[in-house]
C-alpha atoms as a PDB file:
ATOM      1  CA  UNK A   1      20.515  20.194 -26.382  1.00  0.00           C
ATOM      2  CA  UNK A   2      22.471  18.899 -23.190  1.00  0.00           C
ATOM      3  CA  UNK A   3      25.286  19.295 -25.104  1.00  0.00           C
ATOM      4  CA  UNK A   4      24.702  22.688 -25.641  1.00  0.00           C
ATOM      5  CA  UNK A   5      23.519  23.146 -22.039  1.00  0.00           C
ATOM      6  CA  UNK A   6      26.983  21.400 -20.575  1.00  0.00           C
ATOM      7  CA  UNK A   7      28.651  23.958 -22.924  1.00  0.00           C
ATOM      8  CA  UNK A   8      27.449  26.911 -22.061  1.00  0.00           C
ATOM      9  CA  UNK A   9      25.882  26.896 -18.843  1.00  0.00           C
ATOM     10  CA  UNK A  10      28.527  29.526 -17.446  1.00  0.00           C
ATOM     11  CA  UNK A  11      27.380  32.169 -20.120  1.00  0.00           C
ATOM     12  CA  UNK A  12      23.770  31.560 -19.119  1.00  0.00           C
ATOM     13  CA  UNK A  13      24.434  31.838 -15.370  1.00  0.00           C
ATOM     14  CA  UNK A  14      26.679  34.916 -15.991  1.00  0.00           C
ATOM     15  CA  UNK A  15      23.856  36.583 -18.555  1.00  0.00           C
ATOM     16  CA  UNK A  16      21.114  35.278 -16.008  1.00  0.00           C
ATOM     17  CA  UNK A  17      23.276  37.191 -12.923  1.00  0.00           C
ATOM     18  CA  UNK A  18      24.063  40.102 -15.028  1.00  0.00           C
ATOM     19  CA  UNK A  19      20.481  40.856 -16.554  1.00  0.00           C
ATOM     20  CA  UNK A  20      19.265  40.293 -12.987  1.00  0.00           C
ATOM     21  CA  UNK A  21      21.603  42.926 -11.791  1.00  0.00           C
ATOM     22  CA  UNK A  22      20.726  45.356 -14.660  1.00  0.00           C
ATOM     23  CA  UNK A  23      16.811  44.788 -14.254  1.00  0.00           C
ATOM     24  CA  UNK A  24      17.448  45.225 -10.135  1.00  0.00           C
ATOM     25  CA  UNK A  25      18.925  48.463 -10.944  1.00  0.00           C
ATOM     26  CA  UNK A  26      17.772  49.822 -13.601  1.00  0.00           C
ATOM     27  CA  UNK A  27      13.815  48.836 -13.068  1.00  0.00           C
ATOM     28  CA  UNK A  28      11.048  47.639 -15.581  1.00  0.00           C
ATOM     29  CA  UNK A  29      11.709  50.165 -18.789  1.00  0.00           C
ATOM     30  CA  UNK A  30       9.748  53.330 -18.543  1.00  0.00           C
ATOM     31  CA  UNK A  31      10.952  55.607 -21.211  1.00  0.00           C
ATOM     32  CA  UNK A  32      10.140  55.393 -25.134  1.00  0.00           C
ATOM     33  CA  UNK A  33      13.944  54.541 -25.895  1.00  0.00           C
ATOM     34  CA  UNK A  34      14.389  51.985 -23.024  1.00  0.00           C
ATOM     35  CA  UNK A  35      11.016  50.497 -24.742  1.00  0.00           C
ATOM     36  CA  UNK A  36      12.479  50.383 -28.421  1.00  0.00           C
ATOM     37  CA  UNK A  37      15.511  48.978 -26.312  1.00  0.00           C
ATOM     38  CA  UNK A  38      13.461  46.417 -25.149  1.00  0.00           C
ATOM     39  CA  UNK A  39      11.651  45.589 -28.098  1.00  0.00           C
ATOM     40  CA  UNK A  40      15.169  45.110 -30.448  1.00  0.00           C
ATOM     41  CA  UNK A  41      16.198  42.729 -27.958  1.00  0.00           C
ATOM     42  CA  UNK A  42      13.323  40.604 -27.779  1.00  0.00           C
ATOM     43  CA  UNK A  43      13.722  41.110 -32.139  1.00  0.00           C
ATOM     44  CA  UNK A  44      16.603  39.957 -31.767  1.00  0.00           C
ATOM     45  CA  UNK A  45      16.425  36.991 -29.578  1.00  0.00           C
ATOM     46  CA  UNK A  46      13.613  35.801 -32.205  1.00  0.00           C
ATOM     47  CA  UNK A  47      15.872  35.850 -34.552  1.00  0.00           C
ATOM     48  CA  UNK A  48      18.206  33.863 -33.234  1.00  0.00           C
ATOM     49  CA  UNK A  49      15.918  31.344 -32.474  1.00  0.00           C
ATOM     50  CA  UNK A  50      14.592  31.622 -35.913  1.00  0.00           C
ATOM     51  CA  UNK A  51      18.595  31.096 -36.771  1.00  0.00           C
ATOM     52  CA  UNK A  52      18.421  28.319 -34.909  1.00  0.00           C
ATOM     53  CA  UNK A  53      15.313  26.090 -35.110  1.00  0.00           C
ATOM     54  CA  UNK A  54      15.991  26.564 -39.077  1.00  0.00           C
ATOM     55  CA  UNK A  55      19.495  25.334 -38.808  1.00  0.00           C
ATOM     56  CA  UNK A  56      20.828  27.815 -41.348  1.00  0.00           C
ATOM     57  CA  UNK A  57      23.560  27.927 -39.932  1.00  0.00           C
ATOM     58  CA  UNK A  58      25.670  24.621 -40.231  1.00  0.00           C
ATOM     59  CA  UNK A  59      28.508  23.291 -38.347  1.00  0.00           C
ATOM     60  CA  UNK A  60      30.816  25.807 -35.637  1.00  0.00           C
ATOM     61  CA  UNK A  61      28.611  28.968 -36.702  1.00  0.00           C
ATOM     62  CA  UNK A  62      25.118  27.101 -35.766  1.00  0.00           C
ATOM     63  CA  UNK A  63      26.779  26.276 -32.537  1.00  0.00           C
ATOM     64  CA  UNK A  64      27.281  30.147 -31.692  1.00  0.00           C
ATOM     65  CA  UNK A  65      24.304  30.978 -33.392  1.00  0.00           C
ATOM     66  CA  UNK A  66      22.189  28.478 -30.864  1.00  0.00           C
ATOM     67  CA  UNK A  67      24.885  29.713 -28.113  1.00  0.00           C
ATOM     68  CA  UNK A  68      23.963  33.182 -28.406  1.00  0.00           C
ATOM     69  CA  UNK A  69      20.251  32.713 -28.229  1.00  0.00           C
ATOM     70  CA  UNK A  70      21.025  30.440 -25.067  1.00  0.00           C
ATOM     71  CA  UNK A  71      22.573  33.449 -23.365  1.00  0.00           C
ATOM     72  CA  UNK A  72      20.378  36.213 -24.561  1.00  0.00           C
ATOM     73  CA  UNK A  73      17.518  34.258 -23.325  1.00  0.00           C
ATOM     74  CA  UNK A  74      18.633  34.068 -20.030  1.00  0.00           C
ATOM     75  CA  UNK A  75      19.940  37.866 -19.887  1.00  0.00           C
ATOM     76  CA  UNK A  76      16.808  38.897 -21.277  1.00  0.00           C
ATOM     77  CA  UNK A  77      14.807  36.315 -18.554  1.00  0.00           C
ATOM     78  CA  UNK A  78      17.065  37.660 -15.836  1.00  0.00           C
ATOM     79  CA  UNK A  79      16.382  41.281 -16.473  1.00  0.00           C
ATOM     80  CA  UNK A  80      12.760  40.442 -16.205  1.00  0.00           C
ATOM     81  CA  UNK A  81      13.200  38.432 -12.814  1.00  0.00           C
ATOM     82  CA  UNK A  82      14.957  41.472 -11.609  1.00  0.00           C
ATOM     83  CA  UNK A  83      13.381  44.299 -12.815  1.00  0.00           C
ATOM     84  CA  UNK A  84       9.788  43.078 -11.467  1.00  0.00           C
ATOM     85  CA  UNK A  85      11.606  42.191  -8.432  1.00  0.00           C
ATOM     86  CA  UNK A  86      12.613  45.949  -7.892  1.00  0.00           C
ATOM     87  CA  UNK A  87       9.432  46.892  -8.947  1.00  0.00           C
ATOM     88  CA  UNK A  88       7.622  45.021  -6.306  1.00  0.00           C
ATOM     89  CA  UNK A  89       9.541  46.156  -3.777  1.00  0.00           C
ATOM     90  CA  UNK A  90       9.114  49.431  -4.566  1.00  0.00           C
ATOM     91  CA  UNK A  91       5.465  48.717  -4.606  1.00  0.00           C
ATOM     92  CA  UNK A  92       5.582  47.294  -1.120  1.00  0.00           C
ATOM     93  CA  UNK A  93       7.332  49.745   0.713  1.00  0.00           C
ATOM     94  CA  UNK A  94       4.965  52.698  -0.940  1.00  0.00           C
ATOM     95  CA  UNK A  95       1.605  51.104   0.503  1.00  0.00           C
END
């Protein structure tokens, strides 16, 4: 796992800043599609850890496969970080 971590710790920081950026801007989803959106990405991200905890993947693919959960975990965690963070500051500066 800290080999994994050494490796791609840019990705994560740059999927972290990015999904922080899109949550800030874009807000906590509201609509139906941004929802289903929502929901195939967290699908997804299961998956890939499913992918990976299963080692189905052997050798260089298991690598991206563990990779790409890695990254989507941290987009997906910064778009939460960001989108409640626009949300509470809309919150604040209504009341």
């Amino acid at each position: 796992m800290i080999v994994l971590l050494t490796a791609f710790w840019p990705a994560m920081a740059a999927g972290f800043l990015l999904g922080a950026g899109i949550g800030a801007w874009l807000g906590p989803p509201r609509g139906r599609s941004a929802r289903i959106g929502a929901g195939i990405l967290a699908v997804a991200l299961l998956a890939l850890l499913a992918l990976a905890v299963t080692e189905v993947a052997p050798g260089r693919l298991g690598l991206w496969v563990e990779g790409a959960a890695l990254v989507l975990a941290a987009y997906l965690a910064g778009t939460l970080i960001g989108g409640a963070a626009i949300s509470l500051r809309r919150h604040l500066a209504a009341a």
